[in-house]
C-alpha atoms as a PDB file:
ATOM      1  CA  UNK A   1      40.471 137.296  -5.080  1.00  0.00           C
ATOM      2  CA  UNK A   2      41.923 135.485  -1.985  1.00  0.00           C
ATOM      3  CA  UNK A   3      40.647 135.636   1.654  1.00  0.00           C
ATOM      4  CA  UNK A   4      42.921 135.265   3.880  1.00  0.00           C
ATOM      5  CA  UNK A   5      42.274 133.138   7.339  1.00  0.00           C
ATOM      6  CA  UNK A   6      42.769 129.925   9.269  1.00  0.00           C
ATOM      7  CA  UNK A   7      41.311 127.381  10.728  1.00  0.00           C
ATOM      8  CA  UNK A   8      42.428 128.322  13.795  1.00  0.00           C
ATOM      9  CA  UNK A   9      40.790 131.719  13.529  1.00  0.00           C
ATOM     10  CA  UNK A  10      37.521 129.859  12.794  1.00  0.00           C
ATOM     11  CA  UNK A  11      37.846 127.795  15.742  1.00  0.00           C
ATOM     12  CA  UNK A  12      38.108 130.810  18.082  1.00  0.00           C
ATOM     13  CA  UNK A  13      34.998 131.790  17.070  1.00  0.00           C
ATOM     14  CA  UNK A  14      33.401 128.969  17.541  1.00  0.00           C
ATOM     15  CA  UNK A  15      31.668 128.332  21.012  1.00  0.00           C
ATOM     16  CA  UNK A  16      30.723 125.746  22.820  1.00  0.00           C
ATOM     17  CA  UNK A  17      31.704 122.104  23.213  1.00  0.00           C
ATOM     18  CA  UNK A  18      33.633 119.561  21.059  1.00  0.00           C
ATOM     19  CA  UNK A  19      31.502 116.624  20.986  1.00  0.00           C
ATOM     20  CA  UNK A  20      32.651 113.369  19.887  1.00  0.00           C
ATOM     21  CA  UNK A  21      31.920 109.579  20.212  1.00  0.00           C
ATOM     22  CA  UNK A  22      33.783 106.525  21.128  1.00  0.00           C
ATOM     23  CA  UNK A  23      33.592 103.569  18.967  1.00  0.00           C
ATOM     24  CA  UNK A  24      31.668 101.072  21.047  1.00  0.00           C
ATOM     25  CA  UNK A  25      28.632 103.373  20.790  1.00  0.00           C
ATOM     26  CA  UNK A  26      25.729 102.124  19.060  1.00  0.00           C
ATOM     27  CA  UNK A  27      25.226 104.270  15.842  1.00  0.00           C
ATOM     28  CA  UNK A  28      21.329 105.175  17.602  1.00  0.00           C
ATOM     29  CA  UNK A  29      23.484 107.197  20.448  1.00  0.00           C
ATOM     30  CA  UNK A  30      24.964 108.966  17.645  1.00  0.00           C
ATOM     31  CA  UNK A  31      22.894 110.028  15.523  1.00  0.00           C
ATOM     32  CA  UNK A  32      20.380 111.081  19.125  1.00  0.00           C
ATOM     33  CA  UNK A  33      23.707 113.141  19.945  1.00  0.00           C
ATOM     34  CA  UNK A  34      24.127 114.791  16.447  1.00  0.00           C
ATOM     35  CA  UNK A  35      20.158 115.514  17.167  1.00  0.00           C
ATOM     36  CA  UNK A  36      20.647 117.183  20.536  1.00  0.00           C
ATOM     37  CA  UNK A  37      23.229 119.122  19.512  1.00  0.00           C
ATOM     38  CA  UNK A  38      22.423 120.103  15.704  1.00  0.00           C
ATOM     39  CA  UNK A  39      25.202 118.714  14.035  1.00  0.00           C
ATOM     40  CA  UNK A  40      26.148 116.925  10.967  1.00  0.00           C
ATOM     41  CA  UNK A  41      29.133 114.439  12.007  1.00  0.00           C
ATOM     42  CA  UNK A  42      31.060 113.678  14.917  1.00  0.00           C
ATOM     43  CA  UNK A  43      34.688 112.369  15.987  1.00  0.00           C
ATOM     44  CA  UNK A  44      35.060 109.183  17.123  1.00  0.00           C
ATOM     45  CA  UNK A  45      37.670 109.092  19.567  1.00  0.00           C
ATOM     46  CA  UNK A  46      39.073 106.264  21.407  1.00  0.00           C
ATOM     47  CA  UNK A  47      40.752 107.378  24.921  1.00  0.00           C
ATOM     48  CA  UNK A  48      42.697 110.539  23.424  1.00  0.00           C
ATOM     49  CA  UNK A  49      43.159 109.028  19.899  1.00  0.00           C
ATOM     50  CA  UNK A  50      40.651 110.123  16.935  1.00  0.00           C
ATOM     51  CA  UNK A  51      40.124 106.765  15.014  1.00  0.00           C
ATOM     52  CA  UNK A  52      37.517 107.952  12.794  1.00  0.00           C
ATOM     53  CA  UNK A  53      34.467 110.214  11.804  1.00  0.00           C
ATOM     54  CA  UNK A  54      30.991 109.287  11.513  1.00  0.00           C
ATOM     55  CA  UNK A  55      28.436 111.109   9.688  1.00  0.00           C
ATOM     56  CA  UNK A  56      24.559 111.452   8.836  1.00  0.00           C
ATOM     57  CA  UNK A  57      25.910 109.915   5.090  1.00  0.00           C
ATOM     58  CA  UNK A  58      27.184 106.943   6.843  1.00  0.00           C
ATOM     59  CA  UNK A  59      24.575 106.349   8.936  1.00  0.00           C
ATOM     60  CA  UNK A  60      22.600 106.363   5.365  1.00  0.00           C
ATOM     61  CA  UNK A  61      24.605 104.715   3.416  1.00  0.00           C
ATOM     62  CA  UNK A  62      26.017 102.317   6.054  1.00  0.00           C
ATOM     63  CA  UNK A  63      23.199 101.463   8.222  1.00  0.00           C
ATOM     64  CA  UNK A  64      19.793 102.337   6.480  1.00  0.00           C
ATOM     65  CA  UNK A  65      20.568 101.065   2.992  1.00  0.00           C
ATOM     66  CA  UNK A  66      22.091  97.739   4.449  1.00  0.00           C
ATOM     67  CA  UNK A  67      19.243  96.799   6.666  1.00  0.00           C
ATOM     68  CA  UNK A  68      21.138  97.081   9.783  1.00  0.00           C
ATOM     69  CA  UNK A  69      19.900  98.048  13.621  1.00  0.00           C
ATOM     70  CA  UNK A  70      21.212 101.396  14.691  1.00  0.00           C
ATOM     71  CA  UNK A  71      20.851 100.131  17.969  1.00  0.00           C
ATOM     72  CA  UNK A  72      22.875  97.169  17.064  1.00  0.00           C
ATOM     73  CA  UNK A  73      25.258  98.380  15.521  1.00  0.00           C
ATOM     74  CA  UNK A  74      27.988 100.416  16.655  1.00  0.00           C
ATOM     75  CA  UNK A  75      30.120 103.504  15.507  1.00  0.00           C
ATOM     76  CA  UNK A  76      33.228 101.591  15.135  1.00  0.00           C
ATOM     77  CA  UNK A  77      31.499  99.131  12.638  1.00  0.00           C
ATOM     78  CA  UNK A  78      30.639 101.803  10.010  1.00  0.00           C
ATOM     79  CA  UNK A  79      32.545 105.125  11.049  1.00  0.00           C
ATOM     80  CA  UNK A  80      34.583 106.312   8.310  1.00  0.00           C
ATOM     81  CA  UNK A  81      38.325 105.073   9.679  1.00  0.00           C
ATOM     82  CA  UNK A  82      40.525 107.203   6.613  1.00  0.00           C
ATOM     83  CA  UNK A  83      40.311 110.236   8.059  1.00  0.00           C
ATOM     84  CA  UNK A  84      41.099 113.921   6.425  1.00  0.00           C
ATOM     85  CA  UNK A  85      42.632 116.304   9.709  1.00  0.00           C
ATOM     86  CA  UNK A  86      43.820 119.456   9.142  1.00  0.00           C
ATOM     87  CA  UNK A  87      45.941 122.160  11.784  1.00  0.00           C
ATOM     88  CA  UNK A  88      44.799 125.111  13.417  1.00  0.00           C
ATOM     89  CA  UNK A  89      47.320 126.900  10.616  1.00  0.00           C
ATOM     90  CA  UNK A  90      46.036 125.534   7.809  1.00  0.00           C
ATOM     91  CA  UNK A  91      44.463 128.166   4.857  1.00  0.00           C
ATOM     92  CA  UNK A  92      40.354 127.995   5.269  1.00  0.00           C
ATOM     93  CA  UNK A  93      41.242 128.218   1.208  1.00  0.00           C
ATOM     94  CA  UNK A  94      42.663 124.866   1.616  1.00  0.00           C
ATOM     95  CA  UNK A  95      40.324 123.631   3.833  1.00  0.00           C
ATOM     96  CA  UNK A  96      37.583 123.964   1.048  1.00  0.00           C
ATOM     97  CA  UNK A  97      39.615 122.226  -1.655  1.00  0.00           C
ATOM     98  CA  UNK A  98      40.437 119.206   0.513  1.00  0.00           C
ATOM     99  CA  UNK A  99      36.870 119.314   1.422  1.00  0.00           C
ATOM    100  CA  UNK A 100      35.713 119.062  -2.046  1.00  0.00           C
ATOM    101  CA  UNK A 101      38.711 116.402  -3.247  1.00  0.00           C
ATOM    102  CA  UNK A 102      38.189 114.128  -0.808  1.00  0.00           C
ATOM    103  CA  UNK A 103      34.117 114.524  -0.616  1.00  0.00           C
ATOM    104  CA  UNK A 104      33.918 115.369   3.092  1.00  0.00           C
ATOM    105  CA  UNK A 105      31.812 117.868   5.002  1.00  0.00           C
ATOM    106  CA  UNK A 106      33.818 118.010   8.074  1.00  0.00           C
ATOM    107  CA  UNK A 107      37.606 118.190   9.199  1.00  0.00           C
ATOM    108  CA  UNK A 108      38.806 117.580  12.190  1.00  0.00           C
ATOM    109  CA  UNK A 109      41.712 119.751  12.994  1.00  0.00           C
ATOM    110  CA  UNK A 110      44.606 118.470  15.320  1.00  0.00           C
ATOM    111  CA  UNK A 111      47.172 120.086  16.902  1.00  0.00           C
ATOM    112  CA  UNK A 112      49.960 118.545  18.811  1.00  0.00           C
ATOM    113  CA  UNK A 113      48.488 114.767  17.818  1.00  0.00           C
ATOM    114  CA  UNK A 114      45.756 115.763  19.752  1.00  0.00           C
ATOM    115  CA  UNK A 115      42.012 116.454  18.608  1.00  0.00           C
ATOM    116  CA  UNK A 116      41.300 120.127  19.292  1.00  0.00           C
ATOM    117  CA  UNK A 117      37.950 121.130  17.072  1.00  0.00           C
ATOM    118  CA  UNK A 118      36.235 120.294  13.582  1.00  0.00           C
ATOM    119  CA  UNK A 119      35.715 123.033  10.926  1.00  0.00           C
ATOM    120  CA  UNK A 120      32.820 122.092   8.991  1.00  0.00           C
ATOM    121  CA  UNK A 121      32.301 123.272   5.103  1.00  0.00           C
ATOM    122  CA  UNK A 122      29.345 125.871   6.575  1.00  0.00           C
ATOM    123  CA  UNK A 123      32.145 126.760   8.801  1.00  0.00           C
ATOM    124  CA  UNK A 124      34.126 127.453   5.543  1.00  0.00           C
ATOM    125  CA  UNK A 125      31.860 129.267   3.709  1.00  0.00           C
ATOM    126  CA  UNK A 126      30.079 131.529   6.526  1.00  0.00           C
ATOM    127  CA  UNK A 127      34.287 132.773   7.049  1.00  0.00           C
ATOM    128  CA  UNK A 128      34.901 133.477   3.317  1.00  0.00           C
ATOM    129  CA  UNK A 129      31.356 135.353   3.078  1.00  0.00           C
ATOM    130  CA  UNK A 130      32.096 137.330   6.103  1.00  0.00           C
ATOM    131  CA  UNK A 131      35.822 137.665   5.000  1.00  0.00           C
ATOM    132  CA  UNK A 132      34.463 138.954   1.040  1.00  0.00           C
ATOM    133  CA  UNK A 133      32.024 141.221   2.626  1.00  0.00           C
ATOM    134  CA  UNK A 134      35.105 143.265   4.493  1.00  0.00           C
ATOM    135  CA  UNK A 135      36.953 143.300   1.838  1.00  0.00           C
ATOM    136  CA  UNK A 136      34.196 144.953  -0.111  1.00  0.00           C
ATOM    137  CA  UNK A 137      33.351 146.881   2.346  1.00  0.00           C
ATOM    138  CA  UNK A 138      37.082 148.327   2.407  1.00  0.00           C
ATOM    139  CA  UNK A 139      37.569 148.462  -0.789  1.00  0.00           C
ATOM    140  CA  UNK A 140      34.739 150.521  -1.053  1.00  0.00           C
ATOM    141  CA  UNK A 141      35.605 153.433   2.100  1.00  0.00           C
ATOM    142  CA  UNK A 142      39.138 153.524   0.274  1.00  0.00           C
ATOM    143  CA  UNK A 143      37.092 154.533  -3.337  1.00  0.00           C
ATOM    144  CA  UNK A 144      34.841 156.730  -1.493  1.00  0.00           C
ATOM    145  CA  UNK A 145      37.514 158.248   0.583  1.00  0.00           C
ATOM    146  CA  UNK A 146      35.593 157.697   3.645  1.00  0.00           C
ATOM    147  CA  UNK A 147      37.901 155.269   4.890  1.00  0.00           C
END
């Protein structure tokens, strides 16, 4: 069965702020930030222009396992720089299969070259639950007849 919906239609339910990071921050003010706010990865944006992502995996794989400072180093030395984007259009359906492909946990979607949100895979899969359970739901008034 297919469930319909975007990633637009995630990010209007989404509240709150779009955090993100430039690159000459030291990887400690990012992962404090990703504390603060409960979150797994954030963009790193120079000026207007996303130039990367940076995640709890690479501050673990990039910074921990390596021996390096997080205070020393910065975001722009370990973000990851080949980054997956998606559009506000784009199938939540195809959202989870680029997810998976590429290994990622978090998309930022773009619209008009600029960065307007992230969908994150818990994004993905709180949608398709909520999307299943209507369907079910429906599918069950119309067998009932209560519908």
């Amino acid at each position: 069965m297919k469930i319909g919906g975007t990633v637009g239609e995630i990010l209007r339910q989404k509240t709150g702020t779009l955090w993100s990071i430039p690159p000459q921050s030291t990887v400690f003010e990012a992962i404090q930030r990703m504390a603060e706010k409960d979150i797994g990865a954030l963009p790193v944006v120079d000026g207007d222009q996303l130039v990367g992502m940076f995640s709890e995996r690479d501050y673990t794989r990039k910074v921990i396992l390596q021996g390096k400072s997080s205070k020393q180093t910065t975001v722009g030395e370990i973000m990851s720089r080949n980054v997956v984007t998606v559009t506000p259009e784009r199938a939540i359906e195809e959202c989870m299969e680029l997810m998976t492909q590429h290994r990622v946990r978090h998309l930022p979607v773009m619209s008009g070259g600029k960065l307007v949100g992230v969908v994150s895979i818990g994004d993905a899969v709180k949608w398709t639950i909520s999307a299943q359970d209507a369907a079910l739901q429906q599918m069950a008034s119309y067998i009932t007849g209560s519908y």
